[in-house]
Structures are given as structure tokens and as C-alpha cells.
N, C-alpha and C. Protein backbone atom coordinates (compact mmCIF):
# COMPACT_ATOMS: atom_id res chain seq x y z
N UNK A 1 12.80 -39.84 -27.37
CA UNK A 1 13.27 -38.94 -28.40
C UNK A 1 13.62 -37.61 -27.75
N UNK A 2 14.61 -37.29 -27.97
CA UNK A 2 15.14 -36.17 -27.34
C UNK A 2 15.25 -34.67 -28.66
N UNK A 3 14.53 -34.08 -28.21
CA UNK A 3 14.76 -32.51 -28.89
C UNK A 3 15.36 -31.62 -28.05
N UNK A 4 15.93 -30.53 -29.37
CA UNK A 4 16.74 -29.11 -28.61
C UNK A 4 15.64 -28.57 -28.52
N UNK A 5 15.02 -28.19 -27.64
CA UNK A 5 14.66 -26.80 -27.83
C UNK A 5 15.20 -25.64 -26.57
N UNK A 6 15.00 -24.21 -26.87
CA UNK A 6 15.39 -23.44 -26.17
C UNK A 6 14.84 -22.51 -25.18
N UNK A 7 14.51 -23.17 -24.13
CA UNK A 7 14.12 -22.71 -22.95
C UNK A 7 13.36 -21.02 -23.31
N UNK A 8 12.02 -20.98 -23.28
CA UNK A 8 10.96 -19.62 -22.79
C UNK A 8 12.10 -18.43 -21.95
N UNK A 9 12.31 -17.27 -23.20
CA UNK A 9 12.66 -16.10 -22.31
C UNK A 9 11.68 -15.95 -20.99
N UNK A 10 12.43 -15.59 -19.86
CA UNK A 10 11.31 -15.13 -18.81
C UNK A 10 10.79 -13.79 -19.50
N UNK A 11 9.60 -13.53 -19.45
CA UNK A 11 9.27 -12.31 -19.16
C UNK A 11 9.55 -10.96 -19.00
N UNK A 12 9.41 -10.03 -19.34
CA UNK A 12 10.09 -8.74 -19.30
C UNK A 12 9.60 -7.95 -18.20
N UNK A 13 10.36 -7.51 -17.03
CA UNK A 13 9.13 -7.12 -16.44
C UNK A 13 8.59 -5.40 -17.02
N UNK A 14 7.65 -5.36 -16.24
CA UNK A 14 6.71 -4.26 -17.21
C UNK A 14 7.37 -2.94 -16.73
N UNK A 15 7.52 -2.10 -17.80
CA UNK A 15 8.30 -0.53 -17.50
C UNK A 15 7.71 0.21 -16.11
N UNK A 16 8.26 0.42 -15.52
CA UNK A 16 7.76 1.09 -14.44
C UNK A 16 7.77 2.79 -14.40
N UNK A 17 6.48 2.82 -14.74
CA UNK A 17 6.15 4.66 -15.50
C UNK A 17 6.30 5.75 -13.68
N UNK A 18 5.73 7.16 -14.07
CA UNK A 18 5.67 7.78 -12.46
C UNK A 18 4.98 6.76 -11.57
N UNK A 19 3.80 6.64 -11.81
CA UNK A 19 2.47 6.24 -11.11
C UNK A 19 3.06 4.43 -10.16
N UNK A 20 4.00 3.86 -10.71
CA UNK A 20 4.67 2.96 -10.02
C UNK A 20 5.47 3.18 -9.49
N UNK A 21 6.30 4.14 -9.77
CA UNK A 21 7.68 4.58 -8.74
C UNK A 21 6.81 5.71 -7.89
N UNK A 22 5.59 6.39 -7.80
CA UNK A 22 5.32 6.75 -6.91
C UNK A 22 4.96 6.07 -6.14
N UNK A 23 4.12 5.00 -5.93
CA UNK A 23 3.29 4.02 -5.47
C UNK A 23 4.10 3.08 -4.65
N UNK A 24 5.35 2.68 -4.88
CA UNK A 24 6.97 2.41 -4.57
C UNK A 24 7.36 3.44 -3.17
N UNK A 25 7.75 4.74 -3.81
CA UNK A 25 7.99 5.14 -2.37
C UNK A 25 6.90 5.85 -1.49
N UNK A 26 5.90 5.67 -2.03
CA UNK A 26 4.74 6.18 -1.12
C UNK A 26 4.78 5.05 0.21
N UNK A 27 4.62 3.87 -0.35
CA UNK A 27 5.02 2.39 0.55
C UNK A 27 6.25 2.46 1.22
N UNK A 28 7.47 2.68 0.79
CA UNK A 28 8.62 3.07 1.39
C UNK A 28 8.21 4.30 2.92
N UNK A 29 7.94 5.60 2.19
CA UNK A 29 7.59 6.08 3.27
C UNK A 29 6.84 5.89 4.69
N UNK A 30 5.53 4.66 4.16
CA UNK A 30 5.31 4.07 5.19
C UNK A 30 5.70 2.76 5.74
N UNK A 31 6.83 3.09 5.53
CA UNK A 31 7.88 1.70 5.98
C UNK A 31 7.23 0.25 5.97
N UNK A 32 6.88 0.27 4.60
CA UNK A 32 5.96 -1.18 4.19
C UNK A 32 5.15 -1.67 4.73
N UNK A 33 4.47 -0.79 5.63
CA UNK A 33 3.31 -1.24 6.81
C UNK A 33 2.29 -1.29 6.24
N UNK A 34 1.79 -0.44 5.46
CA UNK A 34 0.32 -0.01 4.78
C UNK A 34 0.37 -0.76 3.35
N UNK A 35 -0.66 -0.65 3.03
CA UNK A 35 -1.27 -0.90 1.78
C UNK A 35 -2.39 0.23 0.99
N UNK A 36 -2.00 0.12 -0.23
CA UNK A 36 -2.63 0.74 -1.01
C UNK A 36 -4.01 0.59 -1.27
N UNK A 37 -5.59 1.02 -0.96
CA UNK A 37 -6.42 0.89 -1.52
C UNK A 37 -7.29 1.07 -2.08
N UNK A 38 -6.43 2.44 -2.93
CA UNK A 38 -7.30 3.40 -4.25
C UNK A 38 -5.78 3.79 -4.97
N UNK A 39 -5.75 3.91 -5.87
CA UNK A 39 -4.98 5.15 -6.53
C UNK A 39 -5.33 5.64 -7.93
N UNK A 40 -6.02 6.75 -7.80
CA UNK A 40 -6.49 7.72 -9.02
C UNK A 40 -5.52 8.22 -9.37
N UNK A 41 -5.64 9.07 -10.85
CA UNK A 41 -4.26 9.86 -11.51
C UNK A 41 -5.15 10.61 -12.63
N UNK A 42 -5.17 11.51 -12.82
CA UNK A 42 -5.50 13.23 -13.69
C UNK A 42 -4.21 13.53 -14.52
N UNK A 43 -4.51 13.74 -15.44
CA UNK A 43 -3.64 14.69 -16.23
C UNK A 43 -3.70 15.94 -15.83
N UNK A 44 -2.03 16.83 -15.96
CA UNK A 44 -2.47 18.26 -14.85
C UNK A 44 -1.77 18.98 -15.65
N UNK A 45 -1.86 20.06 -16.11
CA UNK A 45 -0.42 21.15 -16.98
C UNK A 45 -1.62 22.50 -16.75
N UNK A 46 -0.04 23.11 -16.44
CA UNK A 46 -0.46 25.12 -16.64
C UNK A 46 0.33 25.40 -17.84
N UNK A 47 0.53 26.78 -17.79
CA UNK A 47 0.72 27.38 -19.10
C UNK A 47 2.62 26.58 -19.15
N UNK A 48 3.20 26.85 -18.01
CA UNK A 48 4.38 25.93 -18.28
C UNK A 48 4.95 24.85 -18.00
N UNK A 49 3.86 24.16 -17.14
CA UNK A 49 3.99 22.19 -16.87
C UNK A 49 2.82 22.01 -17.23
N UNK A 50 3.67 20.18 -17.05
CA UNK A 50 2.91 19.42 -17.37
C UNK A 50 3.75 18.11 -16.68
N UNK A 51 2.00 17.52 -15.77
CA UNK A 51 2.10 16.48 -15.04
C UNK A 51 0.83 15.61 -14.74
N UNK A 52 0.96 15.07 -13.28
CA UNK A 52 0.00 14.71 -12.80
C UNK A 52 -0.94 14.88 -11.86
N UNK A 53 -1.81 14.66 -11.65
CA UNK A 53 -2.52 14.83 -9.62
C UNK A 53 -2.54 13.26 -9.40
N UNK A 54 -2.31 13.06 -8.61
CA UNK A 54 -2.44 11.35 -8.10
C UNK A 54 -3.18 11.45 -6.16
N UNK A 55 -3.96 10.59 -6.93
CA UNK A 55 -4.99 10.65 -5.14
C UNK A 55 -4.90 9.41 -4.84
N UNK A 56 -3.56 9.03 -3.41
CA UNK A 56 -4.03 7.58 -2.92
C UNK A 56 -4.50 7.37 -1.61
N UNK A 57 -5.24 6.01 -1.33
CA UNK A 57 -5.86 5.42 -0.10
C UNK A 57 -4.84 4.64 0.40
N UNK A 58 -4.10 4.97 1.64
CA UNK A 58 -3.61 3.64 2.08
C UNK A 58 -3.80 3.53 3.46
N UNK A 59 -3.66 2.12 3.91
CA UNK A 59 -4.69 1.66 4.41
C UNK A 59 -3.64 0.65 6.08
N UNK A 60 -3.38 1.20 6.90
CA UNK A 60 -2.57 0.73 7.84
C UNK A 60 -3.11 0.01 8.95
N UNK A 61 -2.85 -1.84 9.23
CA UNK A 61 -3.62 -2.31 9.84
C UNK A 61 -2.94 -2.84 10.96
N UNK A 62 -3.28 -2.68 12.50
CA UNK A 62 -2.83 -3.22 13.54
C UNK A 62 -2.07 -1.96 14.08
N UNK A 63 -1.72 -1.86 15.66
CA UNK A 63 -0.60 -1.03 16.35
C UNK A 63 0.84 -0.61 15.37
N UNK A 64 1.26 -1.28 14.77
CA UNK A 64 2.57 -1.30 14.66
C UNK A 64 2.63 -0.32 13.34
N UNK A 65 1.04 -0.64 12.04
CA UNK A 65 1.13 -0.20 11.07
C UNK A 65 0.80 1.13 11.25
N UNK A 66 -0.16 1.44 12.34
CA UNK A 66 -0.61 2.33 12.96
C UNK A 66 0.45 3.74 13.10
N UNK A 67 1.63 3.32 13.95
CA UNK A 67 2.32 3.83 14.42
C UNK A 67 3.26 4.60 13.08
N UNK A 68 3.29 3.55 12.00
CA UNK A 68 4.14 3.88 10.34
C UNK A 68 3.32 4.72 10.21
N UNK A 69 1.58 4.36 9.83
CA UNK A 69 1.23 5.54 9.01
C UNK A 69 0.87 6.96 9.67
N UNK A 70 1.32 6.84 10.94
CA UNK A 70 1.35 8.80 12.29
C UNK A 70 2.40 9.11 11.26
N UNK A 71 3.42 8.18 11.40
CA UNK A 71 4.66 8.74 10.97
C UNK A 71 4.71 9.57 9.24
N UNK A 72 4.02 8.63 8.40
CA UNK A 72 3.79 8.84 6.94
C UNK A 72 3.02 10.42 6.91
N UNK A 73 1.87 10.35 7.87
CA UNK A 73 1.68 11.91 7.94
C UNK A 73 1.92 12.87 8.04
N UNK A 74 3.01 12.67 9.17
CA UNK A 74 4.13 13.97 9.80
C UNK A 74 4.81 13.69 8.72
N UNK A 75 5.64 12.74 8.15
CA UNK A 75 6.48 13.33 7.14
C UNK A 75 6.34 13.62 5.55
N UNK A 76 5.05 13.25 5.34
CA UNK A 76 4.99 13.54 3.38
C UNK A 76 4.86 14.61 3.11
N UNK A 77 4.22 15.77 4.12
CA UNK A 77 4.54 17.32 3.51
C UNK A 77 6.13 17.85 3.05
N UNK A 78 6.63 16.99 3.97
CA UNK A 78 8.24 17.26 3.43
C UNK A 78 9.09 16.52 2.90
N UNK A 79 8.76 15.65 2.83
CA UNK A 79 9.34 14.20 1.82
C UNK A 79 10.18 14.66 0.74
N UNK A 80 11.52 14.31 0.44
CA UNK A 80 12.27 14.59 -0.18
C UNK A 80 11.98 13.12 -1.47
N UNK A 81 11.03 13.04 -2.53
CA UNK A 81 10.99 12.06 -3.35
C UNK A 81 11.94 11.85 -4.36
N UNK A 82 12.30 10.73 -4.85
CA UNK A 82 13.97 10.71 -6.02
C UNK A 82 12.76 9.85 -6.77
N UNK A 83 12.24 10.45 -7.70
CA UNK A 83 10.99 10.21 -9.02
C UNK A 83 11.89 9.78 -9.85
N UNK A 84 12.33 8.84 -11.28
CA UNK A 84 12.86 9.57 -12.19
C UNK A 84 12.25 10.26 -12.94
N UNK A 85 12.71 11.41 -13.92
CA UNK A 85 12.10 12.28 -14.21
C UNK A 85 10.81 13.40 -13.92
N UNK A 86 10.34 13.10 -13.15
CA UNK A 86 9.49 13.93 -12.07
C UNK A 86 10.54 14.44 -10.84
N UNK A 87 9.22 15.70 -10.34
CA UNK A 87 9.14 16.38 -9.12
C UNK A 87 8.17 16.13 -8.52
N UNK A 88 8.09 16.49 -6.75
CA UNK A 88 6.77 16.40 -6.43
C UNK A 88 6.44 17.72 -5.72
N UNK A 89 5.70 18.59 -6.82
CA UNK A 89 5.47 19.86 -6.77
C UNK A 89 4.60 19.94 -5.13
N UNK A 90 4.07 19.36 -5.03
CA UNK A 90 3.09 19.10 -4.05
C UNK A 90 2.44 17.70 -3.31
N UNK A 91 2.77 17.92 -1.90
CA UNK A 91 2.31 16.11 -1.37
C UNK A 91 1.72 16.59 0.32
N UNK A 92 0.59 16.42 0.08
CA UNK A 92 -0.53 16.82 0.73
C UNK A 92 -1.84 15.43 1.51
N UNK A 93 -1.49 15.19 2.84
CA UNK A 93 -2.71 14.40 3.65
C UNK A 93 -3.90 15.16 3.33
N UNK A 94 -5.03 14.76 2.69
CA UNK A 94 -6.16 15.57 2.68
C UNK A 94 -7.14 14.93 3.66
N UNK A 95 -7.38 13.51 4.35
CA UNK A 95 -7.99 12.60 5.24
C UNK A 95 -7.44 12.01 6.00
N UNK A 96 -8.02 11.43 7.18
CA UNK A 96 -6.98 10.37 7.79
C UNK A 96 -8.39 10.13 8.87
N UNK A 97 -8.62 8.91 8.90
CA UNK A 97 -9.36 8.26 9.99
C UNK A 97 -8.92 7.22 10.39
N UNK A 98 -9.00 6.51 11.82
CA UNK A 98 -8.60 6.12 12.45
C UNK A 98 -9.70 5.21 13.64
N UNK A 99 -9.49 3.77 14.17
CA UNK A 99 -9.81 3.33 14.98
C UNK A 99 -9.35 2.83 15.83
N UNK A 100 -9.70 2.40 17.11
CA UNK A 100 -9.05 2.34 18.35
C UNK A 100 -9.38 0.65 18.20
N UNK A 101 -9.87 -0.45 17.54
CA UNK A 101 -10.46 -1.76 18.03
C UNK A 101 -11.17 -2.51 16.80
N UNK A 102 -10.39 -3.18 16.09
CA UNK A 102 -8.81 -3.23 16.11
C UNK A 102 -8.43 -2.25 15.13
N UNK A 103 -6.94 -1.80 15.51
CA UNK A 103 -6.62 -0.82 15.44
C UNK A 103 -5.83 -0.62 13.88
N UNK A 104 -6.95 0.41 12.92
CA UNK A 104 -6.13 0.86 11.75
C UNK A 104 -6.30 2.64 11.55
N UNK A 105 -5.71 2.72 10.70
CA UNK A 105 -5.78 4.15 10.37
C UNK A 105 -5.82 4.32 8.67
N UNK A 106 -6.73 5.20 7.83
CA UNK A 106 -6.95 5.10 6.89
C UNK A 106 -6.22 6.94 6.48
N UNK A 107 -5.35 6.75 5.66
CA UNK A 107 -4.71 8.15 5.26
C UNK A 107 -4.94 8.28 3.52
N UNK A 108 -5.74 9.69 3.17
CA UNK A 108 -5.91 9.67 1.98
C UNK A 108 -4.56 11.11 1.72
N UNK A 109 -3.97 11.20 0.52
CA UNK A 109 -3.33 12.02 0.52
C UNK A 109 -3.42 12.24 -1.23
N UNK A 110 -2.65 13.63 -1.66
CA UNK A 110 -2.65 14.13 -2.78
C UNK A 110 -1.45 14.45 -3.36
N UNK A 111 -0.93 14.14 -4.50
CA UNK A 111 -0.04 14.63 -4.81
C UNK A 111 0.10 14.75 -5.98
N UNK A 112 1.14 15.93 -6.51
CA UNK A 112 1.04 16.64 -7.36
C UNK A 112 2.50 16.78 -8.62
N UNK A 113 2.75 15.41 -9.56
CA UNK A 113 4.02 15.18 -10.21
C UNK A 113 4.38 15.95 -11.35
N UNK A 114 4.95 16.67 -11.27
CA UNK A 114 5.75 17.61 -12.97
C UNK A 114 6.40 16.90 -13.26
N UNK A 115 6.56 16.84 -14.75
CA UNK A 115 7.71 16.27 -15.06
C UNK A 115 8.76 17.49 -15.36
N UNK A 116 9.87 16.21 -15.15
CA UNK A 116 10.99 17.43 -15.39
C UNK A 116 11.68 17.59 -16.93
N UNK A 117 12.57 18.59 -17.40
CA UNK A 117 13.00 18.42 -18.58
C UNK A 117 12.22 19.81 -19.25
């Protein structure tokens, strides 16, 4: 017996708010070497914003990832981020440890999203 039926929409995928498009090029910046393994987020506003603080762990394993996340350090103070609708008022390494055997490096950093508008 043969029925119509009409094939299950796939899935929608899920809106991707700041906290994923940061999390996106935070990984970008470290040229997909690292991994994420914390990310906190605060509500943040002064008298004329309003945003976020976001605190992540990521976590770079072996020589090669090693070498991405030196690099992720030297460059997130100046990181030019394309958020939509955010800025990144502030993007700050506050930790970074490191081992020689086998070799990872653990970088905690801070950052600081306004929205724009």
C-alpha cells in the first residue's frame, strides 16, 4: 500500500545571537586550532550602553595549535571583529598558561560587546 506523504521539513537551524557569532570568530581568530572550554556572559550597560562581558577558555592542543593560540594573543587586542549588530568595545587576554610535554597552551580572555543602534 502506497501513501503520499510529505517528507519532515529539516530543521531550522537555531538563530545565531552575539554569544555564537562571537564564539565563531573567536575560533576563526585562532585559525580553528583551539577549542572552547568555558564561555560565561554578564549583562553589562552604563548610563549610555548596553551589552555584554563574555569570559572565554580556549584551549590549544599540540605544537601546531600552540603556535595559533601565540598568535590569537598577539592579535585579539586589536582584532578588527564584523559582529552583527555589536562592537567589541574591549578584547582583552587576562591568562594564558602553557606546557612544554605535551604541548598545549590554555588562553583565558575577556571581552566586552555593545550593541549597536
Amino acid at each position: 500500500m502506497h501513501t503520499d506523504r510529505k517528507s519532515p521539513r529539516p530543521p531550522r537551524p537555531a538563530k545565531r545571537g552575539p554569544r555564537e557569532l562571537l564564539t565563531e570568530a573567536l575560533l576563526d581568530l585562532g585559525k580553528r586550532q583551539g577549542r572552547i572550554t568555558h564561555h560565561s556572559e554578564n549583562s553589562w550597560a552604563s548610563i549610555t550602553f548596553a551589552g555584554s562581558r563574555h569570559r572565554v577558555v580556549l584551549r590549544f592542543d599540540g605544537a601546531e595549535a600552540v603556535d595559533a593560540g601565540e598568535c590569537f594573543i598577539a592579535f585579539l587586542p586589536e582584532h578588527e571583529f564584523a559582529i552583527r549588530g555589536q562592537l567589541v568595545a574591549d578584547a582583552a587576554v587576562v591568562a594564558a598558561d602553557s606546557a612544554m610535554e605535551p604541548p598545549s597552551l590554555t588562553v583565558t580572555c575577556e571581552i566586552l560587546l555593545l550593541e549597536e543602534g
